[in-house]
Protein backbone atom coordinates (compact mmCIF):
# COMPACT_ATOMS: atom_id res chain seq x y z
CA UNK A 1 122.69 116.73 136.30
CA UNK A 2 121.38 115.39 139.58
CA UNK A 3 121.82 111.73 140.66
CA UNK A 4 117.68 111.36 140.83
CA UNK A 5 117.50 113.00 137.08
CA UNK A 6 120.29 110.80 135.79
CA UNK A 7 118.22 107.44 137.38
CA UNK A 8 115.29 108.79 135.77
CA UNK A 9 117.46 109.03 132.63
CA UNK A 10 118.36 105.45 132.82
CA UNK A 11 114.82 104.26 133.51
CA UNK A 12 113.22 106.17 130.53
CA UNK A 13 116.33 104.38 128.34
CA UNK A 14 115.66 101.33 129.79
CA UNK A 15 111.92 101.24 128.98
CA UNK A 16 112.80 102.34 125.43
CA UNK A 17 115.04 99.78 124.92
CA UNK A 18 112.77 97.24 125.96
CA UNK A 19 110.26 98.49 124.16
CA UNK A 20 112.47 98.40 120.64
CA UNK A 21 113.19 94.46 121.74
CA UNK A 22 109.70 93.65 122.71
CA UNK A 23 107.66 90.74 120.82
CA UNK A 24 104.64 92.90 121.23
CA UNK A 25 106.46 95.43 119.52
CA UNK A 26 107.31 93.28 116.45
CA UNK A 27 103.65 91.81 116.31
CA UNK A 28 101.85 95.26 116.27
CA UNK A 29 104.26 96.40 113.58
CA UNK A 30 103.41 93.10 111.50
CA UNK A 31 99.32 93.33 111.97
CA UNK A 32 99.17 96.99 110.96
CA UNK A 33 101.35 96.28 107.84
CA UNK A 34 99.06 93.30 106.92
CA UNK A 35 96.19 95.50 107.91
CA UNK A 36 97.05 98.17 105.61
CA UNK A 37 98.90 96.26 102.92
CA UNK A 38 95.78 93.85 102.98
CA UNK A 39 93.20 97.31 102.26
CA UNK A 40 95.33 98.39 99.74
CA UNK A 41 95.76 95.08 98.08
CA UNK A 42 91.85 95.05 98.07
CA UNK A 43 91.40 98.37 97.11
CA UNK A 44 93.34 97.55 93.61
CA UNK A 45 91.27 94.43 93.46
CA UNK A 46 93.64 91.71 93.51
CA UNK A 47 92.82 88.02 94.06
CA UNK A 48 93.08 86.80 97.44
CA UNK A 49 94.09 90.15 98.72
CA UNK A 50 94.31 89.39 102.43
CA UNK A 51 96.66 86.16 101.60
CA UNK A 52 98.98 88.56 99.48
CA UNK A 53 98.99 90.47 102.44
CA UNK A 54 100.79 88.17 104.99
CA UNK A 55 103.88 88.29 102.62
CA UNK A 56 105.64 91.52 103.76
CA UNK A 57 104.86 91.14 107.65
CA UNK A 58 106.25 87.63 107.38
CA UNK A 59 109.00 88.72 105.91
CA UNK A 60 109.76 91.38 108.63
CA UNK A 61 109.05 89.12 111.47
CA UNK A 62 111.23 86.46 109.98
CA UNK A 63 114.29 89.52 109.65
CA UNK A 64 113.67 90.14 112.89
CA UNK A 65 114.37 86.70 114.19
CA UNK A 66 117.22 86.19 111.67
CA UNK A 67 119.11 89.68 112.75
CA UNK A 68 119.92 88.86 116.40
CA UNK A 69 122.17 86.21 115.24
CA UNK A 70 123.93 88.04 112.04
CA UNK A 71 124.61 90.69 114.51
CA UNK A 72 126.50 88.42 116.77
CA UNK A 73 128.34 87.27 113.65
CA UNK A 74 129.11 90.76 112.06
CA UNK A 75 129.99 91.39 116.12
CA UNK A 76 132.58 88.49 116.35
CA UNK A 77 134.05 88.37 112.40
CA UNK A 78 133.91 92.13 111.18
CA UNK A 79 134.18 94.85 114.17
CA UNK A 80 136.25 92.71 116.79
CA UNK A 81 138.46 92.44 113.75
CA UNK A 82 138.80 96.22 113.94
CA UNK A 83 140.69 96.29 117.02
């Protein structure tokens, strides 16, 4: 592998990466889940639908502001125990 693939490499891993961590990320995941939760919801008729709908992207968006920081303490108590 060339030097100028193995940059290109890094780049495309770099842009992934970013993209995984993005907040645009997270908030496009959490409006199509209340989008379709919400036309489901309303398809089976329930009361206040759309409000029922806001429950399960909350709850992802709140897990993933919560995981960054039981990461860093699985990270320090559980696999730096390891070594």
């Amino acid at each position: 592998m060339s030097a100028q693939n193995l940059q290109e490499r890094n780049k495309r891993v770099e842009a992934d990466k970013a993209w995984e961590t993005s907040r645009t990320r997270r908030a496009l995941i959490a409006l199509f889940t209340y989008l379709v939760v919400g036309f489901y919801l309303n398809l089976l008729n329930v009361n206040y639908a759309w409000l029922h709908a806001l429950v399960p992207p909350m709850a992802y968006v709140l897990s993933t502001l919560s995981l960054p920081l039981v990461k860093k303490i699985w990270i320090e108590k559980i696999y730096n125990e390891k070594d």
